[in-house]
C-alpha atoms as a PDB file:
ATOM      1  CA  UNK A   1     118.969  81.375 112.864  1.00  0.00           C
ATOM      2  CA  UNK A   2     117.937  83.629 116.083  1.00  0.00           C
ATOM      3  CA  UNK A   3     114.893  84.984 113.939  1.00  0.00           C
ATOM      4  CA  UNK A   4     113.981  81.541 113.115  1.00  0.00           C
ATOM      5  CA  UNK A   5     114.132  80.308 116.807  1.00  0.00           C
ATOM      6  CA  UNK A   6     112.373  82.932 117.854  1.00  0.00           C
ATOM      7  CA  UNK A   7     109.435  82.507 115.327  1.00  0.00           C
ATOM      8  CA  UNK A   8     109.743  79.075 115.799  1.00  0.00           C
ATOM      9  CA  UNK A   9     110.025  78.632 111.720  1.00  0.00           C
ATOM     10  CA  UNK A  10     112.644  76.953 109.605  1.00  0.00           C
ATOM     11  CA  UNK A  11     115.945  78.999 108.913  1.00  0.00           C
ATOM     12  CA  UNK A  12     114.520  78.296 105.414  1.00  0.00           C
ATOM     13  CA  UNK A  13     111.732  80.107 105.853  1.00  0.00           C
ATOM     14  CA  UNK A  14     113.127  83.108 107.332  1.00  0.00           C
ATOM     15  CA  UNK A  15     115.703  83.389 104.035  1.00  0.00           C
ATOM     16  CA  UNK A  16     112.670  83.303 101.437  1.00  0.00           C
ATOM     17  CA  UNK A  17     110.864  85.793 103.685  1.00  0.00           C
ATOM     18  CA  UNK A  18     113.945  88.341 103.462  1.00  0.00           C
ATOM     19  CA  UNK A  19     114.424  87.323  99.710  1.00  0.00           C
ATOM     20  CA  UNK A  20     110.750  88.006  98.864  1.00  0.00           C
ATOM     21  CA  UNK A  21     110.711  91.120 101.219  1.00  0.00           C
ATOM     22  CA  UNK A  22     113.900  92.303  99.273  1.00  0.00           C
ATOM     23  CA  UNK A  23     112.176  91.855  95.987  1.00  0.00           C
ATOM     24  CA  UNK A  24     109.224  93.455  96.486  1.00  0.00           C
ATOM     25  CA  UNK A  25     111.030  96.573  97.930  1.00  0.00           C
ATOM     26  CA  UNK A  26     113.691  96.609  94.695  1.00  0.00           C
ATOM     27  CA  UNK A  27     110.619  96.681  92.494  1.00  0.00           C
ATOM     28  CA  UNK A  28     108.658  99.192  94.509  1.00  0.00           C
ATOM     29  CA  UNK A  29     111.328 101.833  94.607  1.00  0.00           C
ATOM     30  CA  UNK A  30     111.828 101.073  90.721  1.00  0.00           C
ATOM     31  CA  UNK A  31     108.473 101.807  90.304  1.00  0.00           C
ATOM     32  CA  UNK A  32     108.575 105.271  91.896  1.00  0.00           C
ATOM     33  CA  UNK A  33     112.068 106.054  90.306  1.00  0.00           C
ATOM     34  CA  UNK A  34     114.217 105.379  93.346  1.00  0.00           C
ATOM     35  CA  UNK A  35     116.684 102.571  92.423  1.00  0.00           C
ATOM     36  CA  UNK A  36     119.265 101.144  93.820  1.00  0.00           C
END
């Protein structure tokens, strides 16, 4: 909620952000043999 007030975007917004962001990191350090 403080990210979102301070970017002035939906709490929504914010969550799909860090679930995209999280995503995109899991498959990059799959890729290069680092997994979590």
């Amino acid at each position: 909620e403080e990210i979102a007030e301070v970017l002035d975007i939906p709490p929504g917004t914010v969550a799909s952000r860090k679930h995209h962001a999280a995503q995109r990191l899991r498959r990059e350090l799959e890729r290069t043999g680092h997994a979590l």
